[in-house]
C-alpha atoms as a PDB file:
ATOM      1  CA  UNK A   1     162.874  73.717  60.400  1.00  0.00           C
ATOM      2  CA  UNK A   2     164.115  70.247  59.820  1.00  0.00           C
ATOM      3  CA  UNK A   3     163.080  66.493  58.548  1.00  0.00           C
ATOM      4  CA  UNK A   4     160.892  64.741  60.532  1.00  0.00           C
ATOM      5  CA  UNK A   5     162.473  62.009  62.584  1.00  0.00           C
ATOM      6  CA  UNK A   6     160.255  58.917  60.975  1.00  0.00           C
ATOM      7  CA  UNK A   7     158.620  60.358  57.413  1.00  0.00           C
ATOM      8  CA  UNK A   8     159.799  63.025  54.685  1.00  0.00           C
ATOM      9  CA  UNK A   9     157.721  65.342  56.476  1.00  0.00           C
ATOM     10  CA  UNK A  10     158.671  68.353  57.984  1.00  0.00           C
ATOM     11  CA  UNK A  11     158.881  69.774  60.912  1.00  0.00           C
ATOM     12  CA  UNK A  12     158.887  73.866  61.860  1.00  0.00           C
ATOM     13  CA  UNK A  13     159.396  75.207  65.382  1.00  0.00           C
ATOM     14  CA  UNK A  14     158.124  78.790  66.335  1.00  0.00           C
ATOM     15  CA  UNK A  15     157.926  80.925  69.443  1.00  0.00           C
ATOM     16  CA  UNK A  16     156.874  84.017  70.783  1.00  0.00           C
ATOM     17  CA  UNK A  17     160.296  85.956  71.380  1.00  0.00           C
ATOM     18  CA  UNK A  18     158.311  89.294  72.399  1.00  0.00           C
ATOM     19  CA  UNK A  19     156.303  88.485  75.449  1.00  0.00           C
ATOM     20  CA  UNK A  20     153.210  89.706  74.723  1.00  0.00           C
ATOM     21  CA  UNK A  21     150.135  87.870  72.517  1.00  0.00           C
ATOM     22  CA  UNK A  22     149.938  87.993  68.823  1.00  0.00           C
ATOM     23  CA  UNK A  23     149.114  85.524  65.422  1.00  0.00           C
ATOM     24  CA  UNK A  24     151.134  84.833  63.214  1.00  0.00           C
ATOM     25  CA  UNK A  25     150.458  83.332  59.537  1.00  0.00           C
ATOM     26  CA  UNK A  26     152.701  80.873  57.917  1.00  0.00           C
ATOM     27  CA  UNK A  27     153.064  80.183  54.156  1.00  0.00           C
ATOM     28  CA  UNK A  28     153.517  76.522  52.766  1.00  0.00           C
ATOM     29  CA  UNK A  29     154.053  76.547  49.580  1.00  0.00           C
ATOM     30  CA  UNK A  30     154.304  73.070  48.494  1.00  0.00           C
ATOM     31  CA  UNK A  31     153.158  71.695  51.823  1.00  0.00           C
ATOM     32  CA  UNK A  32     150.033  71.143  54.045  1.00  0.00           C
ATOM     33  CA  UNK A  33     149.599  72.020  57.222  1.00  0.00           C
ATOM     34  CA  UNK A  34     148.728  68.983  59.199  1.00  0.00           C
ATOM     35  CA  UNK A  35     149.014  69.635  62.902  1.00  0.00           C
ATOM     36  CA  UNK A  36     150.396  71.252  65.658  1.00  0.00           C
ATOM     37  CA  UNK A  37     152.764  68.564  67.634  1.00  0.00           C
ATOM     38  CA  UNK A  38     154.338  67.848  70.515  1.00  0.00           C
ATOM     39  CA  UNK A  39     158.329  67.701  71.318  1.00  0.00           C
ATOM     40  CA  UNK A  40     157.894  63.850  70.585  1.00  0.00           C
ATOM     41  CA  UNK A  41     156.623  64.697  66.704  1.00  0.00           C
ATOM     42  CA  UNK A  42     153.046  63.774  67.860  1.00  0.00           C
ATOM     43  CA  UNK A  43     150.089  65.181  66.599  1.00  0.00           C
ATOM     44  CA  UNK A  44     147.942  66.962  69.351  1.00  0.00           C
ATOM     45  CA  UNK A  45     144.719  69.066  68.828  1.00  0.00           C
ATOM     46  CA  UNK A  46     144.835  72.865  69.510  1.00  0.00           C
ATOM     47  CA  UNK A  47     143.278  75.476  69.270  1.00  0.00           C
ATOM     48  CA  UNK A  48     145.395  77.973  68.359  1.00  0.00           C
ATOM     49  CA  UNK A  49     145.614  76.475  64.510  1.00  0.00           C
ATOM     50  CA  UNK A  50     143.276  77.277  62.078  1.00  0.00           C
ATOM     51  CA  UNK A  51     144.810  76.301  58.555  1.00  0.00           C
ATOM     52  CA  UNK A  52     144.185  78.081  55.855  1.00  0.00           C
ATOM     53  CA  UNK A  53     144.571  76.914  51.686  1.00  0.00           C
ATOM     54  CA  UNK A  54     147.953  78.838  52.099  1.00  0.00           C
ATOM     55  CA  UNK A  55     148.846  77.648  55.541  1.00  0.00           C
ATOM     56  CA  UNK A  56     148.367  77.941  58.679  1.00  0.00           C
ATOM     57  CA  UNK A  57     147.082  81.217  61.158  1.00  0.00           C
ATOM     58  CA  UNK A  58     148.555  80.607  64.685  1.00  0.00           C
ATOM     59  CA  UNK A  59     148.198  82.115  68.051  1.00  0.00           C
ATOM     60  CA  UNK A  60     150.615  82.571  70.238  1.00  0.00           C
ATOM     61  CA  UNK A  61     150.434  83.514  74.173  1.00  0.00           C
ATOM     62  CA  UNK A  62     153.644  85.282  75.515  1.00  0.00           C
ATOM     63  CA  UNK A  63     157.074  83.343  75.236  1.00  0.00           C
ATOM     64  CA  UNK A  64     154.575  79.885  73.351  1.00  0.00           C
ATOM     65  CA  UNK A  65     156.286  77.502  71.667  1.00  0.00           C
ATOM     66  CA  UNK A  66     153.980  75.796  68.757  1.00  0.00           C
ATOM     67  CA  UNK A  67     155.974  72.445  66.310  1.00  0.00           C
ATOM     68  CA  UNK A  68     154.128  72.346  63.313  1.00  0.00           C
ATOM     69  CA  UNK A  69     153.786  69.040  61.074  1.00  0.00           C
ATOM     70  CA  UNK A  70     153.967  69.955  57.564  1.00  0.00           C
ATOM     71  CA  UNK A  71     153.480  66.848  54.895  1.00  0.00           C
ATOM     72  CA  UNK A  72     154.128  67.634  50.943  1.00  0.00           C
ATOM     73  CA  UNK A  73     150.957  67.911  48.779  1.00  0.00           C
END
């Protein structure tokens, strides 16, 4: 987790440390999901993201890496 380089936003790395397939939900309280982004902090469309009021449900493939882009409500 960390600041965003250009906004108060933040920014929250995951991966898939287990090798195999699985979802995983993420809680964010006080912030919205926005996106899934790339290394560069650029928003990209995917379709492992659906976000829910709470947060976000995210799939991940063996050994993925997804950057979210979380900006406070």
């Amino acid at each position: 987790i960390k600041k965003a380089e250009d906004s108060d936003d933040l920014i929250v790395r995951m991966y898939e440390a287990a090798g195999g397939h699985t979802r995983a939900h993420i809680v964010t309280e006080g912030y919205q999901v926005a996106s899934i982004c790339n290394i560069l902090e650029e928003s990209t469309e995917s379709p492992e993201l659906c976000i829910t009021p709470d947060g976000a449900d995210i799939d991940f493939h063996a050994f993925e890496i997804h950057t979210l882009l979380l900006k406070k409500q």
